[in-house]
Protein backbone atom coordinates (compact mmCIF):
# COMPACT_ATOMS: atom_id res chain seq x y z
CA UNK A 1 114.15 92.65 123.91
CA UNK A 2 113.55 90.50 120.73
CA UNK A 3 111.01 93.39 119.06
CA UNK A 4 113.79 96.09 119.83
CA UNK A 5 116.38 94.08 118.41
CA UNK A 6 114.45 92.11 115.15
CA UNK A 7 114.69 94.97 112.60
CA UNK A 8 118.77 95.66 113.33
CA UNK A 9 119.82 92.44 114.30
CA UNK A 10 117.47 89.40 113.78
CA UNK A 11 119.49 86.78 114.76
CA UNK A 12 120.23 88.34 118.29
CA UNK A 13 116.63 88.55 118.28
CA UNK A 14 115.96 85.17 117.71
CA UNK A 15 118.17 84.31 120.59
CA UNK A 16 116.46 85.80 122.90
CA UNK A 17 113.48 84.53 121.83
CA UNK A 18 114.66 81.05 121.98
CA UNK A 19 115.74 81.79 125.65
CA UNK A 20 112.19 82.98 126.78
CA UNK A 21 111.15 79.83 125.24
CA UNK A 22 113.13 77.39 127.52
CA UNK A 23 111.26 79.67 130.87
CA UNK A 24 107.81 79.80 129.73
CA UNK A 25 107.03 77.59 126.12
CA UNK A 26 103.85 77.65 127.12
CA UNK A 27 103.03 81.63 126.79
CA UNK A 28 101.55 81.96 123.46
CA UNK A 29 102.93 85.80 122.96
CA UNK A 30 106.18 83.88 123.33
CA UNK A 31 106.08 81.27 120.94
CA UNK A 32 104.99 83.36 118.66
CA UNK A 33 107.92 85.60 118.91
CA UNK A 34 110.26 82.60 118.74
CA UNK A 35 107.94 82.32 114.79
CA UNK A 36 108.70 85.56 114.12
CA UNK A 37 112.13 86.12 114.99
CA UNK A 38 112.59 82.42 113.34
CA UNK A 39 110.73 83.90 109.83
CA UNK A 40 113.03 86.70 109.99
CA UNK A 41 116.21 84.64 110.26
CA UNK A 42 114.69 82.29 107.03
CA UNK A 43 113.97 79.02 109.54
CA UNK A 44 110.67 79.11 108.15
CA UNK A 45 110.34 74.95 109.03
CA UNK A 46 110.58 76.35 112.84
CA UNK A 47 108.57 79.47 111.98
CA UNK A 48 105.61 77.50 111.37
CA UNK A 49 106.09 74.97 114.12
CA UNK A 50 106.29 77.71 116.34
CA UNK A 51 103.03 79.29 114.32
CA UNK A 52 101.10 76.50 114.78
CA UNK A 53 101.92 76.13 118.82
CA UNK A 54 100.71 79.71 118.99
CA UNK A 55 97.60 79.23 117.06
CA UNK A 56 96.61 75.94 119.53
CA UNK A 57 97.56 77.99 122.33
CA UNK A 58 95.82 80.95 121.65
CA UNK A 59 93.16 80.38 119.06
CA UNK A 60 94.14 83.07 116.94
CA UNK A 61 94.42 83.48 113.04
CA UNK A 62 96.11 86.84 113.25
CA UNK A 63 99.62 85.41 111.99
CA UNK A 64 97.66 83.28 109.40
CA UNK A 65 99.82 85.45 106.71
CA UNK A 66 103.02 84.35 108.10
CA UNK A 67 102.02 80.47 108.20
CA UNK A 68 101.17 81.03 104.54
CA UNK A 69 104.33 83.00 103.86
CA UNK A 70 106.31 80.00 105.74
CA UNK A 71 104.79 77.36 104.05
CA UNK A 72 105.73 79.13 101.06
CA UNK A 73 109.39 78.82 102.43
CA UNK A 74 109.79 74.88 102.76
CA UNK A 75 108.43 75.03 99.30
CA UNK A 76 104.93 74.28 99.77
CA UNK A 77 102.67 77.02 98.16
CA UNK A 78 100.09 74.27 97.53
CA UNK A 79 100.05 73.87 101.09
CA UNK A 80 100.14 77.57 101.79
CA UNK A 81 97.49 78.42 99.61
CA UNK A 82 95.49 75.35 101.22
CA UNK A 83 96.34 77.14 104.95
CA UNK A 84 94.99 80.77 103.41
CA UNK A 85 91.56 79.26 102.15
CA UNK A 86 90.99 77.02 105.68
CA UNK A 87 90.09 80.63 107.46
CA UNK A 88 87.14 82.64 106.91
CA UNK A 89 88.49 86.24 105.80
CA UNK A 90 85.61 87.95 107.26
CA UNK A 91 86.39 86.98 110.86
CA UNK A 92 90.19 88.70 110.19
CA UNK A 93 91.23 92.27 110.87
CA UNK A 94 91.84 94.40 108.09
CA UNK A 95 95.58 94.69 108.05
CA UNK A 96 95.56 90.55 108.18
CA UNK A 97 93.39 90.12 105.45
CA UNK A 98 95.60 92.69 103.22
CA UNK A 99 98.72 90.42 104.64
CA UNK A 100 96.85 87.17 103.62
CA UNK A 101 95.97 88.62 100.66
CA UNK A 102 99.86 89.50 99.23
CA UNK A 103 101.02 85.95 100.86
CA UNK A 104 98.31 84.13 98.38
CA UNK A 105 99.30 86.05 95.61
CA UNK A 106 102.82 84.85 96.66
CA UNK A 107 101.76 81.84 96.64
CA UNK A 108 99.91 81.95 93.01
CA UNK A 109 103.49 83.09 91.66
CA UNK A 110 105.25 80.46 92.92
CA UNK A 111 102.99 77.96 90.68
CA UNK A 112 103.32 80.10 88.08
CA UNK A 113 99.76 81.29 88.46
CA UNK A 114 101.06 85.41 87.39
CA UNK A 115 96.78 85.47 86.17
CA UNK A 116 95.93 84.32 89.48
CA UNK A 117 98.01 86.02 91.65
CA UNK A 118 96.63 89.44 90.50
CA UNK A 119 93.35 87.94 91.50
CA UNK A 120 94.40 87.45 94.36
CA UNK A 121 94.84 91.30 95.30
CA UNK A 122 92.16 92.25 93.56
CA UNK A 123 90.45 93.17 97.42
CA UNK A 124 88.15 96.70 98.66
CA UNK A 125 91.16 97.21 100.65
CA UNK A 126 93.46 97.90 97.19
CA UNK A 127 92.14 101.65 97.07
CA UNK A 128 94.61 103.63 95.09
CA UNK A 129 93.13 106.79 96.27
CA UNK A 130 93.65 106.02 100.09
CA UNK A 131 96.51 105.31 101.96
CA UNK A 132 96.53 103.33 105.24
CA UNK A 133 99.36 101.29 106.73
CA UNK A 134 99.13 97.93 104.86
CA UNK A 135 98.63 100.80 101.41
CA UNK A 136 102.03 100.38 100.05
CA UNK A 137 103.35 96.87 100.58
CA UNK A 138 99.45 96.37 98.65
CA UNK A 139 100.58 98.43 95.73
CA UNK A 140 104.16 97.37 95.60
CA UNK A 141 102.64 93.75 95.40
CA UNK A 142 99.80 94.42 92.83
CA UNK A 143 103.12 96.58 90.76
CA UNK A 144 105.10 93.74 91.05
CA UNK A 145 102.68 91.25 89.73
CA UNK A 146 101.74 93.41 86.84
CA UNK A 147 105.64 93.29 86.02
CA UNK A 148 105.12 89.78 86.08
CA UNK A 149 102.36 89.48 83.68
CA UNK A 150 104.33 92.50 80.99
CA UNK A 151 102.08 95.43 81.75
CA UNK A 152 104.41 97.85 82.73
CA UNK A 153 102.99 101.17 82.18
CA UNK A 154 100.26 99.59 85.02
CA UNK A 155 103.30 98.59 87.08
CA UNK A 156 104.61 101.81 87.24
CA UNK A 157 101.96 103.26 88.25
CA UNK A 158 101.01 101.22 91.01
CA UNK A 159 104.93 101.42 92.13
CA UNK A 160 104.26 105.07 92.24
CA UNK A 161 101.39 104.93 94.32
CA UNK A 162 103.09 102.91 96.65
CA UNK A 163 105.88 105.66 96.81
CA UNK A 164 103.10 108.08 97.46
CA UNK A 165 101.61 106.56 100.50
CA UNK A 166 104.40 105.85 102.02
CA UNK A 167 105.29 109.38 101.83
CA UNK A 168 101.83 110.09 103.24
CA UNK A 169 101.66 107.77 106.06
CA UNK A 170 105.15 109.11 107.01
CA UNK A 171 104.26 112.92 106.73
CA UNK A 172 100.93 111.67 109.03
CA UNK A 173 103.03 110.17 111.74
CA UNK A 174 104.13 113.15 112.66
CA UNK A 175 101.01 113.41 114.37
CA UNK A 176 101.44 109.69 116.25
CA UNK A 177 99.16 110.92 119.41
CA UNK A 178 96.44 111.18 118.09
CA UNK A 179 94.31 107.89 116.73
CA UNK A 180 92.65 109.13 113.32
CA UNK A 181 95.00 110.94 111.04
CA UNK A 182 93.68 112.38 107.47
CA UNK A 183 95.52 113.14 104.78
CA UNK A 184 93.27 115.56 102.68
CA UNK A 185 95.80 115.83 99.57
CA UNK A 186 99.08 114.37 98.36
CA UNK A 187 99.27 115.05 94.55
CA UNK A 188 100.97 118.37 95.18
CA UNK A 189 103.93 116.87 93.20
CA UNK A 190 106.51 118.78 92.39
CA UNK A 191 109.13 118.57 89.30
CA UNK A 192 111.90 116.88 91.31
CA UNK A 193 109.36 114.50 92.90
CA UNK A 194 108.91 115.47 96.16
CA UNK A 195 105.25 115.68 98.17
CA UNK A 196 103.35 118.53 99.59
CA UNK A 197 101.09 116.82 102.06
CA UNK A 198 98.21 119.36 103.75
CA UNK A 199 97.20 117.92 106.49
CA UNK A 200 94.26 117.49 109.02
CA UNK A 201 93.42 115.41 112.35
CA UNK A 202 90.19 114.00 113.47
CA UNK A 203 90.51 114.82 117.27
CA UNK A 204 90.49 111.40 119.37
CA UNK A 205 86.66 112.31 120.69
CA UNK A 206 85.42 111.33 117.30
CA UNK A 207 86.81 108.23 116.51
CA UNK A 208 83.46 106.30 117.99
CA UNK A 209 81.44 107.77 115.65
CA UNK A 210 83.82 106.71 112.71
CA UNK A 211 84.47 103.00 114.22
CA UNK A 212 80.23 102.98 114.52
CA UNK A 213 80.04 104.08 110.86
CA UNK A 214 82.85 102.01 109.60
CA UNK A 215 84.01 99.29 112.35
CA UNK A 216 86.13 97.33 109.11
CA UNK A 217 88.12 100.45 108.78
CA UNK A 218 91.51 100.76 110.30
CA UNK A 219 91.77 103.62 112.86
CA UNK A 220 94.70 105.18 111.39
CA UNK A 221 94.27 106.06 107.70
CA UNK A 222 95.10 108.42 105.11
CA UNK A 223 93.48 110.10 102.31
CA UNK A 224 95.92 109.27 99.27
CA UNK A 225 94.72 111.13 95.98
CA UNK A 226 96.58 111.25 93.42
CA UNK A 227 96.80 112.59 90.38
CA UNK A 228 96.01 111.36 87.25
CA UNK A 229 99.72 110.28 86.02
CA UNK A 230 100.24 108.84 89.03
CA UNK A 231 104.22 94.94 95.69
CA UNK A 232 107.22 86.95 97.60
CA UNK A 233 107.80 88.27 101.08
């Protein structure tokens, strides 16, 4: 009930999550939904108490992002960046090293660290050329640091690439049964903006052979090539 109801009405959410809480604390899935509704709701104090249950319970670093992101919250982006350089990045998926990875950077801004916090998303995974699902809240957050530090011709264009994948990624989920989706071109652009997007789909038989050749890759990504003119929390 609480992931059907977080995007439209986070507070109900929370509720709910607070009630399966009270019948079975000690379920790590649900303490980490009470975090998650709590984060969305701005209780970030009980976001990360909840976060840090979840990680004793379960061992997991996958919501490492968040704790950093919550820490950031209370006002603690020492702390946060402390939390974000405890965990070795190589043992994370993908998608939570790219959400560790805009959290830091965060984090670097909050200090006042705009050189830094560039730094910070300067990671393989910021391909401006590809889009996959953590693409554009990577670009948006590499734009908006770029703002930060005056370069705005580079801001723009990043903000534009983020535009573009998202257009991408939504033209690709049109195609949401199948579990490798590729993009071959997206800088048809026409003169009010819009994107032609052609199309292709690796059928599901062949996605062994691409985990085998690529296993850090995420299994749904997109081709995102653009042309030449061309993202706290």
């Amino acid at each position: 009930m609480a992931a059907r109801l977080i995007d439209d009405d986070p507070e109900l959410a929370h509720q709910h999550a607070l009630a399966a809480s009270r019948s079975a604390g000690r379920v790590g899935v649900v303490r980490e939904t009470v975090a998650i509704t709590a984060y969305a709701v701005g209780d970030f104090a009980l976001a990360l108490r909840e976060l840090r249950t979840h990680r004793r319970i379960t061992g997991s670093d996958e919501q490492l992002p968040l704790i950093v992101d919550s820490e950031r919250g209370v006002g603690r982006p020492d702390r946060a960046l402390e939390e974000g350089r405890a965990v070795d990045r190589s043992t994370l998926s993908v998608p939570v090293r790219v959400q560790l990875a805009i959290a830091m950077s965060g984090a670097r801004l909050d200090l006042g660290q705009t050189d830094r916090a560039l730094q910070e998303l300067e990671i393989p995974e910021a391909d401006p050329d590809r889009a996959f699902e953590w693409s554009p809240a990577l670009f948006a957050a590499r734009a908006a640091v770029l703002e930060e530090l005056g370069r705005d011709e580079e801001a723009a264009e990043w903000d534009r690439r983020a535009r573009i994948a998202a257009e991408a990624l939504d033209a690709a989920a049109g195609v949401a049964d199948r579990e490798v989706i590729v993009v071959e071109e997206i800088d048809l652009i026409d003169d009010e903006g819009g994107v032609d997007v052609a199309s292709g789909v690796i059928p599901s038989a062949d996605v062994d052979e691409i985990d085998g050749a690529d296993a850090g890759q995420d299994t749904a990504g997109a081709d995102a090539s653009t042309s030449e003119e061309g993202d706290p929390r």
